[in-house]
N, C-alpha and C. Protein backbone atom coordinates (compact mmCIF):
# COMPACT_ATOMS: atom_id res chain seq x y z
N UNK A 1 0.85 -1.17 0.00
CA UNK A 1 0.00 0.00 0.00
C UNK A 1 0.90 1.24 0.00
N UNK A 2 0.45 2.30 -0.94
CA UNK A 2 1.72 3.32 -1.20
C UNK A 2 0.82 4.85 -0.09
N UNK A 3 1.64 5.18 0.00
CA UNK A 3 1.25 6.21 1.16
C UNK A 3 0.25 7.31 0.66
N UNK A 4 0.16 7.36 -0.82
CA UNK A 4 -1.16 8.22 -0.83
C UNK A 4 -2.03 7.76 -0.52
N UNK A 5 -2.12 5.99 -0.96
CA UNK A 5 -3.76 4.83 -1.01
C UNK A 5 -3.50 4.76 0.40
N UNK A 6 -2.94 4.94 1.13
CA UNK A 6 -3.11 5.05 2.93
C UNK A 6 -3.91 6.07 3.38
N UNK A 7 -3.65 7.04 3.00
CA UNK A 7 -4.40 8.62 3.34
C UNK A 7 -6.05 8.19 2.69
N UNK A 8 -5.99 7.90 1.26
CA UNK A 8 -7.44 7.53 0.79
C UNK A 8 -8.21 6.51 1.75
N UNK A 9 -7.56 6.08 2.16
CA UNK A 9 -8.46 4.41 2.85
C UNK A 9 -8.49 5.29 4.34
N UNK A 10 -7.72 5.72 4.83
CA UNK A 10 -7.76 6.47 6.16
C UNK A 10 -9.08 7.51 6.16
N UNK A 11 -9.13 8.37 5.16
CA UNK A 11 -10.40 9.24 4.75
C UNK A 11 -11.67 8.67 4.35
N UNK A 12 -11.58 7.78 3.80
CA UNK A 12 -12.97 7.08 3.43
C UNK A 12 -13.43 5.84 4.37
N UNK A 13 -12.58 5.96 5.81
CA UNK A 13 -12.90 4.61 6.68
C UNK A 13 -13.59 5.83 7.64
N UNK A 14 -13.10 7.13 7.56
CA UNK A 14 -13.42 7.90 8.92
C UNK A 14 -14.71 8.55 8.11
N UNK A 15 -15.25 8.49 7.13
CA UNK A 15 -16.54 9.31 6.39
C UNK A 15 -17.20 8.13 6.56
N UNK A 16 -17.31 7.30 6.56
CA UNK A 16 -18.28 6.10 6.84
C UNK A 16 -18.53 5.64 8.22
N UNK A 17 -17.44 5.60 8.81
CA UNK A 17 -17.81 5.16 10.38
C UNK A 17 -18.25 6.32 10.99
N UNK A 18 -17.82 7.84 10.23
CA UNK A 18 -18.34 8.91 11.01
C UNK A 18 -20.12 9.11 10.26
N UNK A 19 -20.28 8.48 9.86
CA UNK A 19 -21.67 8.60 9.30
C UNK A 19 -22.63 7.14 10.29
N UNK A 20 -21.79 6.06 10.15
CA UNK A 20 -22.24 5.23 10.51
C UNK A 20 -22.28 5.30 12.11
N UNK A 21 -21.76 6.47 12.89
CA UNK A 21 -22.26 6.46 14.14
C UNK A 21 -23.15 7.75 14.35
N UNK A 22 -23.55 7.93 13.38
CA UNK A 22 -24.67 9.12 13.70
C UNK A 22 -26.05 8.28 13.26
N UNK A 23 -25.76 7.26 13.09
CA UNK A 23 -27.00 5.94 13.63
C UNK A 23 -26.78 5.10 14.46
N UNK A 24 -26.41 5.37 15.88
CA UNK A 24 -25.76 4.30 16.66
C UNK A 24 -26.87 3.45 17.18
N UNK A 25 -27.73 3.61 16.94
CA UNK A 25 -28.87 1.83 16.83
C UNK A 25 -28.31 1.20 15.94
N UNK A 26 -27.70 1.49 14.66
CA UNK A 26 -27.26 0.41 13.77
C UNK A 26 -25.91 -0.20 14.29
N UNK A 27 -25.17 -0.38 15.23
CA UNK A 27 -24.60 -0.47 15.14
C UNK A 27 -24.63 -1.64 16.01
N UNK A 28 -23.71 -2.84 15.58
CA UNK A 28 -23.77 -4.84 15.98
C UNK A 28 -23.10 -4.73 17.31
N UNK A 29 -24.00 -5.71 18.04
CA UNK A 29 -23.11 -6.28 18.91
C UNK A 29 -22.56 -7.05 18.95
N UNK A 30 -21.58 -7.54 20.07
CA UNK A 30 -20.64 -8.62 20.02
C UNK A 30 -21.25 -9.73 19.51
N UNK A 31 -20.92 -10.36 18.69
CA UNK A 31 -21.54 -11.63 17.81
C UNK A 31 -21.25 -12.86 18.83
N UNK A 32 -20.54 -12.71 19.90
CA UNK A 32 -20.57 -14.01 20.91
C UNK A 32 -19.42 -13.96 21.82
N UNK A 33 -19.15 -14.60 22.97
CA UNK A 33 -18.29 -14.71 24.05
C UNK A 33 -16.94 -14.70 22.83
N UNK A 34 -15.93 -13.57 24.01
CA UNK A 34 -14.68 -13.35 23.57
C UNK A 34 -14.50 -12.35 21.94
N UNK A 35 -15.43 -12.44 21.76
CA UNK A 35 -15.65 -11.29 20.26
C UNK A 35 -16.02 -9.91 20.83
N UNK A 36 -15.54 -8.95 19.67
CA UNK A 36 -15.82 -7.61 20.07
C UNK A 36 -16.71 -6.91 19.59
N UNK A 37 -17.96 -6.23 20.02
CA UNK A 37 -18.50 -5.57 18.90
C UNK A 37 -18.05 -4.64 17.76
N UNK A 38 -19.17 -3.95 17.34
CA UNK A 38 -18.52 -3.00 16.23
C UNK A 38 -17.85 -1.56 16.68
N UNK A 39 -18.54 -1.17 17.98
CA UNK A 39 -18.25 0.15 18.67
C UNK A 39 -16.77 -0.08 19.09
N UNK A 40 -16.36 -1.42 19.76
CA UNK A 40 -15.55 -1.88 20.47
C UNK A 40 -14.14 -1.99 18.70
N UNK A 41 -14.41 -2.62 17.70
CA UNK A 41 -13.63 -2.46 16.63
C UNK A 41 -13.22 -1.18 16.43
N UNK A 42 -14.29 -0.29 16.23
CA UNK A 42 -13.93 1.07 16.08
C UNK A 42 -13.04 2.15 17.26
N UNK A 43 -13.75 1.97 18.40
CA UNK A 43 -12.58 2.52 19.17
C UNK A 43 -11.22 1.53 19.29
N UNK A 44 -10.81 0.77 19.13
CA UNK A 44 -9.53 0.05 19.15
C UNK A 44 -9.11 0.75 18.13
N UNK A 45 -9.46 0.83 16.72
CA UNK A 45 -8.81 1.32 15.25
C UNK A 45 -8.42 2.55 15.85
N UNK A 46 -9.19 3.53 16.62
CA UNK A 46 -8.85 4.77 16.89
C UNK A 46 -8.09 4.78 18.22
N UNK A 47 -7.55 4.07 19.39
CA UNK A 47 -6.72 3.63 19.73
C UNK A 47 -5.19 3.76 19.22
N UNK A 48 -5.12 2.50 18.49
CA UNK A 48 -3.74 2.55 17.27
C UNK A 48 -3.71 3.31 16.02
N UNK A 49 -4.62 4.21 16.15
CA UNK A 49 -4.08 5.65 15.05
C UNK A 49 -3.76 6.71 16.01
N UNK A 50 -4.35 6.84 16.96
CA UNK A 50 -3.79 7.66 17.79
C UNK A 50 -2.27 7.13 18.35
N UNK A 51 -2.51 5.98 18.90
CA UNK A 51 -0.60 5.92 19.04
C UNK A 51 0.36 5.71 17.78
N UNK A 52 -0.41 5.62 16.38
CA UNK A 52 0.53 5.76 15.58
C UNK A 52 0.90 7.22 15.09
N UNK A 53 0.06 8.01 15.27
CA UNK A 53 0.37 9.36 15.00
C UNK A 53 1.45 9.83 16.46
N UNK A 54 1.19 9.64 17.55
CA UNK A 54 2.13 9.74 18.87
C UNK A 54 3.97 8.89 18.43
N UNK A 55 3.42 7.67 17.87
CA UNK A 55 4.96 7.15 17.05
C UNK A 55 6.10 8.01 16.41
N UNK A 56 4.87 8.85 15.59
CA UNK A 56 5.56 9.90 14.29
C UNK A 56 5.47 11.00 14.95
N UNK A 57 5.41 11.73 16.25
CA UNK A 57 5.44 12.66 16.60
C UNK A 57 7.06 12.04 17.40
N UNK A 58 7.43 11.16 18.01
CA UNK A 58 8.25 10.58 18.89
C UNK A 58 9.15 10.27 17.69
N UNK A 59 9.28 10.51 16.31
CA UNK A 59 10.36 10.16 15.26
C UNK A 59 10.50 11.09 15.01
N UNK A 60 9.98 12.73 14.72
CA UNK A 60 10.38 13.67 14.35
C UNK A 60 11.29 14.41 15.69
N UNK A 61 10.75 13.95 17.13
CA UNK A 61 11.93 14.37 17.95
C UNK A 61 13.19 13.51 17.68
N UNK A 62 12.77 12.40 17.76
CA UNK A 62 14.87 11.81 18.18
C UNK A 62 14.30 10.50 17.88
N UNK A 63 14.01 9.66 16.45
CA UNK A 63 13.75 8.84 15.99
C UNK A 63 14.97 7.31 16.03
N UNK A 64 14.59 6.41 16.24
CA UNK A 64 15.91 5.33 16.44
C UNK A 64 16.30 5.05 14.54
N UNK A 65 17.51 4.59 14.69
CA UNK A 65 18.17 4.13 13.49
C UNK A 65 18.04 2.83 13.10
N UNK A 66 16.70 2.24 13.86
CA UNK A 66 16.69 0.88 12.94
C UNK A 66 16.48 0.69 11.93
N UNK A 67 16.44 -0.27 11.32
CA UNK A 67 15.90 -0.34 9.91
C UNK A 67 14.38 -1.13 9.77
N UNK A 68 13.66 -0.76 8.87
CA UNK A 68 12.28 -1.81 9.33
C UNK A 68 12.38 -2.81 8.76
N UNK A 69 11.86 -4.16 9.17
CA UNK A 69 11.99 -5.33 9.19
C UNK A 69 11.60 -6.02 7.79
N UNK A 70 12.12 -6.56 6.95
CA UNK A 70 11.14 -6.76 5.67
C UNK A 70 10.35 -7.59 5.98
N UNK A 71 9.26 -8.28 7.24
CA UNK A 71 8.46 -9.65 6.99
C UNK A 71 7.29 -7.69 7.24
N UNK A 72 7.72 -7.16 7.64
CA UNK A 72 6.56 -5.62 7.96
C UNK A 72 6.84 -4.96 6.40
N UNK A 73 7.97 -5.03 6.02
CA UNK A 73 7.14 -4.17 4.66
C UNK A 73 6.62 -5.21 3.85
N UNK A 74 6.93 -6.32 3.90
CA UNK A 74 5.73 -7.39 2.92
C UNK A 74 4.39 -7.08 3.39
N UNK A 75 4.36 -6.91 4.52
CA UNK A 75 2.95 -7.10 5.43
C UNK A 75 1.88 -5.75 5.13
N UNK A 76 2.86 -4.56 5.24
CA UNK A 76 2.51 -3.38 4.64
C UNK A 76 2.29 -2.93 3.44
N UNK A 77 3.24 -3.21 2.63
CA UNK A 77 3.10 -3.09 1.06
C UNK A 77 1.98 -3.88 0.26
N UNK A 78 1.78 -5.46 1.10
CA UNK A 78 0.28 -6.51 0.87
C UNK A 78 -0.61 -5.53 1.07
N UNK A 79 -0.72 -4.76 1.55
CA UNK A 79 -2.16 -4.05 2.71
C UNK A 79 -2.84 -4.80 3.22
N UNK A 80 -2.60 -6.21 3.94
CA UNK A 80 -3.36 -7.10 4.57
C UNK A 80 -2.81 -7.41 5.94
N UNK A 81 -3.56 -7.34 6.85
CA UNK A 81 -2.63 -7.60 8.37
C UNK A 81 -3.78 -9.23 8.24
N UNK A 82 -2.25 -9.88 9.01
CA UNK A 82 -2.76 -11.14 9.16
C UNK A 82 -3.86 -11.50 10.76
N UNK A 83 -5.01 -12.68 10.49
CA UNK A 83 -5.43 -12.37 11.72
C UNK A 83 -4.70 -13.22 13.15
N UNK A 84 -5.52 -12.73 14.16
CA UNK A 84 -4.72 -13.56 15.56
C UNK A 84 -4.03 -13.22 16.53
N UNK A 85 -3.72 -11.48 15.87
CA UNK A 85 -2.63 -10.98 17.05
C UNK A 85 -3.62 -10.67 18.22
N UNK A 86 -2.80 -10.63 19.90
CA UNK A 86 -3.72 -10.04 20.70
C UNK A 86 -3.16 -9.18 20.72
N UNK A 87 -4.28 -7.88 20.89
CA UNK A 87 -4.33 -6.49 21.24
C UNK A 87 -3.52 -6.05 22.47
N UNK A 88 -2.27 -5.44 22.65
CA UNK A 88 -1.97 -4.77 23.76
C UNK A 88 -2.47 -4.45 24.86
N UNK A 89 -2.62 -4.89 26.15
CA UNK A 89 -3.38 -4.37 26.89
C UNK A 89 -4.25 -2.55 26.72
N UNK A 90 -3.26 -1.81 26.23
CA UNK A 90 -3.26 -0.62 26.45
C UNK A 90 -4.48 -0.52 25.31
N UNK A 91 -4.22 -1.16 24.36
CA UNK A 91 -5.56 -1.23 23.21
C UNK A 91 -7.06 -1.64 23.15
N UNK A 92 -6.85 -2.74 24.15
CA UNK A 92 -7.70 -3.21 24.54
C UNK A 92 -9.08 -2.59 24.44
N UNK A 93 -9.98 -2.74 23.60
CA UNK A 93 -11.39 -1.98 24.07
C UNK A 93 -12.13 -1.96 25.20
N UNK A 94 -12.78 -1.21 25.97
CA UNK A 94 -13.65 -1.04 27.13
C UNK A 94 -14.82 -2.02 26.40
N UNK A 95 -15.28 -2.57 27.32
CA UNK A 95 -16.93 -3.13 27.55
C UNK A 95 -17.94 -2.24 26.79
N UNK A 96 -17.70 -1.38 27.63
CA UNK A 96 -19.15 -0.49 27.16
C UNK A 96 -18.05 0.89 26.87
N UNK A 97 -18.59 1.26 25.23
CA UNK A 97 -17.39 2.69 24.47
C UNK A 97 -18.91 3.36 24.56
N UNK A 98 -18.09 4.53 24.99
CA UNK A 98 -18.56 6.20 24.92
C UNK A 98 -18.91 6.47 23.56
N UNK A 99 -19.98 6.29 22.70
CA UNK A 99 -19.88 6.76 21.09
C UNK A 99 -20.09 8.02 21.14
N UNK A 100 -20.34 8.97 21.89
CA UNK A 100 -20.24 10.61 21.58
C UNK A 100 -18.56 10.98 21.53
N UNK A 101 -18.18 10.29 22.77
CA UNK A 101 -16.84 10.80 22.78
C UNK A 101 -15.79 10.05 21.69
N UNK A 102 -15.81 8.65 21.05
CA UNK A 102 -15.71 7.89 20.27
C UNK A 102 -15.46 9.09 18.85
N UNK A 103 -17.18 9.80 18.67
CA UNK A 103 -17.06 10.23 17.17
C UNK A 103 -16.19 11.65 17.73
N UNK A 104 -16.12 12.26 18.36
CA UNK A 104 -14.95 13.48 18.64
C UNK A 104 -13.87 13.02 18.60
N UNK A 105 -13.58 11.62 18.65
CA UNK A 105 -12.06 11.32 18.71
C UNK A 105 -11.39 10.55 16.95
N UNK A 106 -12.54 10.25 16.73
CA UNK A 106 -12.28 9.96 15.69
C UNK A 106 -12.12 11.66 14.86
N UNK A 107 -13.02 12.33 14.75
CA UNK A 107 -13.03 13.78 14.08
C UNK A 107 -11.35 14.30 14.51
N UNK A 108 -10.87 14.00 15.44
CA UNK A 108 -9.70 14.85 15.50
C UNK A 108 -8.93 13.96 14.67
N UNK A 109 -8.64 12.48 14.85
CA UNK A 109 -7.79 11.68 14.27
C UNK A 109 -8.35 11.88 12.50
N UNK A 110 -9.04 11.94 12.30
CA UNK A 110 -9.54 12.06 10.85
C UNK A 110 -8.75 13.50 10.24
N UNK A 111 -8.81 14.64 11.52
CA UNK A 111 -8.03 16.06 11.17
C UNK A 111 -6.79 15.94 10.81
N UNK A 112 -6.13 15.31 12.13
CA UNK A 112 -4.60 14.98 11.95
C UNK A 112 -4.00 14.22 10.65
N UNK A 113 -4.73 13.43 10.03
CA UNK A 113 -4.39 12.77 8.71
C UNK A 113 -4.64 13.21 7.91
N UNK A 114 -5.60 14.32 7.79
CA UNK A 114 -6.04 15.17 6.56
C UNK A 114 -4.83 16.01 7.00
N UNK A 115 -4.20 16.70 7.77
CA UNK A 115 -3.52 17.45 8.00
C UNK A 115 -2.11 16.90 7.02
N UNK A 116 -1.77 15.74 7.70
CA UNK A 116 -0.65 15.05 7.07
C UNK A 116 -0.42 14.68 5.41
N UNK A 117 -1.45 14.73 5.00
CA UNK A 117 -2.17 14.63 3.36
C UNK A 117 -1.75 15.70 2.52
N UNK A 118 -2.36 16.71 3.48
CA UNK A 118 -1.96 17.89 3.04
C UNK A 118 -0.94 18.43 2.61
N UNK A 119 -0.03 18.18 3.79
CA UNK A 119 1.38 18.68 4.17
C UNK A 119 2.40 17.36 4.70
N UNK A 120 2.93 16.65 4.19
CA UNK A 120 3.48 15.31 5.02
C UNK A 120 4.99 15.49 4.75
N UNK A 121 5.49 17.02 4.80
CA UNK A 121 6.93 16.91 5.01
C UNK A 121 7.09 16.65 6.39
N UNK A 122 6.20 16.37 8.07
CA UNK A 122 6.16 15.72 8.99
C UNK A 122 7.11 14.13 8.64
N UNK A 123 6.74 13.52 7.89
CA UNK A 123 7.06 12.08 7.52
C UNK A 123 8.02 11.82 7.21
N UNK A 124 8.57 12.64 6.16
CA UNK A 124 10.01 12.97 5.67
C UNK A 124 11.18 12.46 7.07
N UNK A 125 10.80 12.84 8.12
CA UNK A 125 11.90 12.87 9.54
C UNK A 125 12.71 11.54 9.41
N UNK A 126 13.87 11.57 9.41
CA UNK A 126 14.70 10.66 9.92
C UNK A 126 14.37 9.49 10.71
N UNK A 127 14.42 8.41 10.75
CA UNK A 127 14.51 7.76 11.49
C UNK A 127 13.28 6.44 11.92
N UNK A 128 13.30 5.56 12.89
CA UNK A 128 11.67 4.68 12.91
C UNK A 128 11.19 4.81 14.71
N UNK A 129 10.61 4.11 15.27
CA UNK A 129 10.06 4.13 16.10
C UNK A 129 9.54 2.87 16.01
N UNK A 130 9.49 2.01 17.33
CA UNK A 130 8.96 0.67 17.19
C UNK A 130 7.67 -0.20 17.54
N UNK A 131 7.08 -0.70 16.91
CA UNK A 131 5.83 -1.38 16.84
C UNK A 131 6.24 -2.45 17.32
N UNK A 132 5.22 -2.91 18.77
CA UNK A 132 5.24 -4.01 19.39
C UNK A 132 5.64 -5.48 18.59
N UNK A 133 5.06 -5.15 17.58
CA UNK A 133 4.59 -6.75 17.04
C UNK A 133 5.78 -6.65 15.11
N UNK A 134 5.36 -5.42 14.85
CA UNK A 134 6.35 -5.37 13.41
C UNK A 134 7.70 -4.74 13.60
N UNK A 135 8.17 -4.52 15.00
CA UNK A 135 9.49 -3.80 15.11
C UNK A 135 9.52 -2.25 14.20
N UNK A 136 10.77 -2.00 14.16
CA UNK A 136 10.77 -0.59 13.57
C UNK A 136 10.31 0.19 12.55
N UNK A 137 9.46 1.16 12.50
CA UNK A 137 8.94 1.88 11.36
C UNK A 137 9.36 3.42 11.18
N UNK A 138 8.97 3.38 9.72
CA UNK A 138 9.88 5.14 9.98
C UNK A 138 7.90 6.11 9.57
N UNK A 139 8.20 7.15 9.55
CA UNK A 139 6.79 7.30 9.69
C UNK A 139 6.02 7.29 8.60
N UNK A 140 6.39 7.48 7.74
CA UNK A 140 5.82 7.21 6.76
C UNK A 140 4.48 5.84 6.75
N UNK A 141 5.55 4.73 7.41
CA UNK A 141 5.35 3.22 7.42
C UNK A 141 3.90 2.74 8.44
N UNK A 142 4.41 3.98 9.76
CA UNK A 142 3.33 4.79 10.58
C UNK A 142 1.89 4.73 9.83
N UNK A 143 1.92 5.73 9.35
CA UNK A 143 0.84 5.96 8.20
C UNK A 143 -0.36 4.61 7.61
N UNK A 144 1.23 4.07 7.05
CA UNK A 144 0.50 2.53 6.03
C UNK A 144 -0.12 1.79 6.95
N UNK A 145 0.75 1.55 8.07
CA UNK A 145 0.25 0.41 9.20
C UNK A 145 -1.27 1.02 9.94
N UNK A 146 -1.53 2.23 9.96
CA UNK A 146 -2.54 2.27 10.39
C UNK A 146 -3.75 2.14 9.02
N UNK A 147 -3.56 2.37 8.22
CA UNK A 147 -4.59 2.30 6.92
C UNK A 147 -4.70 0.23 7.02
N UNK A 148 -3.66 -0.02 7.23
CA UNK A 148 -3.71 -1.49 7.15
C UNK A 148 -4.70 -1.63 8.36
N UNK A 149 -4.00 -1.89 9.26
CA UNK A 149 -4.75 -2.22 10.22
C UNK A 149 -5.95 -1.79 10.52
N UNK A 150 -6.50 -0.81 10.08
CA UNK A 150 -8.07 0.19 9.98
C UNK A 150 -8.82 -0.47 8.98
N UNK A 151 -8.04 -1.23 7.80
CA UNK A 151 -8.98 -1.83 6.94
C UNK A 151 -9.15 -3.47 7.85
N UNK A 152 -8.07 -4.14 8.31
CA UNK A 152 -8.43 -5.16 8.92
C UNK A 152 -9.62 -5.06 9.67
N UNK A 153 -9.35 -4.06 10.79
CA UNK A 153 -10.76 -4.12 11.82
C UNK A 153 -12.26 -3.62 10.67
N UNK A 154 -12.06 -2.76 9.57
CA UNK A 154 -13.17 -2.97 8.91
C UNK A 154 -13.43 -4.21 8.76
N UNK A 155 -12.87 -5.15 8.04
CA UNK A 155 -13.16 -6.23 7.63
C UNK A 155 -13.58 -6.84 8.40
N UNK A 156 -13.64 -6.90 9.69
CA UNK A 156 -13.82 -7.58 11.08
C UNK A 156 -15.32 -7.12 11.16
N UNK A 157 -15.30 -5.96 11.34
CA UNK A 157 -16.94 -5.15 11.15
C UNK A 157 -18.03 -5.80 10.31
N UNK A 158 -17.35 -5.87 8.79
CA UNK A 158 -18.05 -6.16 8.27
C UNK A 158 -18.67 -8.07 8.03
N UNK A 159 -17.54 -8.72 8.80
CA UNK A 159 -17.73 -9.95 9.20
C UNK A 159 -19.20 -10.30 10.29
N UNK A 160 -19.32 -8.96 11.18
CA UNK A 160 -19.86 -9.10 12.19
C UNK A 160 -21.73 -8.97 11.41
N UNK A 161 -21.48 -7.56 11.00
CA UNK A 161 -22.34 -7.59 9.61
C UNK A 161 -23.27 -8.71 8.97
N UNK A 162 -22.63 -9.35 8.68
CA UNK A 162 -22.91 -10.70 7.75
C UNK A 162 -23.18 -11.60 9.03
N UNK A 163 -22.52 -11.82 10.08
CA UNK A 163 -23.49 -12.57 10.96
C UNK A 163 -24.40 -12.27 11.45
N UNK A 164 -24.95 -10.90 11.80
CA UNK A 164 -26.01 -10.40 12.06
C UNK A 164 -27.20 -10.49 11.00
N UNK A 165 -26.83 -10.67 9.40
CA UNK A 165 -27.68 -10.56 8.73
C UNK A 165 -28.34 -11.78 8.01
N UNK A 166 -27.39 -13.01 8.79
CA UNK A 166 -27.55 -14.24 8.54
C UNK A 166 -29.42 -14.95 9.54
C-alpha cells in the first residue's frame, strides 16, 4: 500500500464510520463470548491511530536508526494484516465505548491525517520508532500500518455484519 492509497483508505474509513455512528442503533453487537463488537472495533482502530500518529510525533523528535523489518514491509506493502494478534493491553477496548466521545475522537484523528495529506513533510523525519509486534517503522510506514490495520478491523466489522444478517 503506497502512502497516498493510505491517506485515501484512512479518509474514506473515517466518512463512513463517522456517518455510521450518527445511527448508533445500527450499530452490531458482540456476535458471541470473547468477540468484540462493532463500537468496540472502532474505538480500538482509533486507539492505534492515535498511538501511531504519537509514534511519528516521537520520530520527528529523536527517531531510532533501525531499519524496518522486511516480513513488515511485505505485510505493509500486501495491505493485509494477518489475523490472531492479541491487542496490547493498552488497546484493549472497554466493555461499554462512549460513542459521543468515540465520534470526537475519531473527528480529531480524521483532522490529523487530513492534515498530514496535506502537508506530510512531517514524515520525511529521519529515522523509525517501534511497533510491538512489526518492530521498527519510519513514519511514513506509521501511516501505512494504520490504513492497514483500519482496513483489517473494517473487515472484522463487516464480518460481524454478515453474521447479524444471517
Amino acid at each position: 500500500m503506497t502512502l497516498s492509497d493510505a491517506f485515501a483508505a484512512l479518509d474514506a474509513h473515517y466518512a463512513r464510520t463517522l456517518d455510521r455512528l450518527a445511527q448508533p442503533d445500527a450499530l452490531r453487537a458482540a456476535p458471541g463470548p470473547d468477540r468484540w463488537s462493532e463500537a468496540q472495533h472502532l474505538w480500538h482502530s482509533d486507539a492505534v491511530a492515535r498511538g501511531s500518529l504519537g509514534a511519528i510525533r516521537q520520530i520527528q523528535r529523536s527517531g531510532d536508526d533501525a531499519p524496518v523489518h522486511p516480513k513488515a514491509l511485505s505485510i505493509l506493502e500486501g495491505g493485509v494484516m494477518p489475523r490472531g494478534f492479541k491487542a496490547p493491553e493498552a488497546f484493549v477496548a472497554p466493555a461499554d465505548v462512549d460513542l459521543d466521545r468515540l465520534r470526537r475522537d475519531l473527528e480529531k484523528r480524521r483532522a490529523a491525517f487530513a492534515a498530514l495529506a496535506e502537508d506530510p513533510s512531517p514524515l520525511s523525519a529521519p529515522g523509525t520508532f517501534p511497533h510491538p509486534r512489526f518492530g521498527p517503522l519510519d513514519a511514513e510506514r506509521w501511516v501505512v500500518f494504520t490504513a492497514v490495520h483500519t482496513a483489517h478491523h473494517d473487515r472484522l466489522i463487516g464480518e460481524i455484519d454478515g453474521e447479524a444478517a444471517v
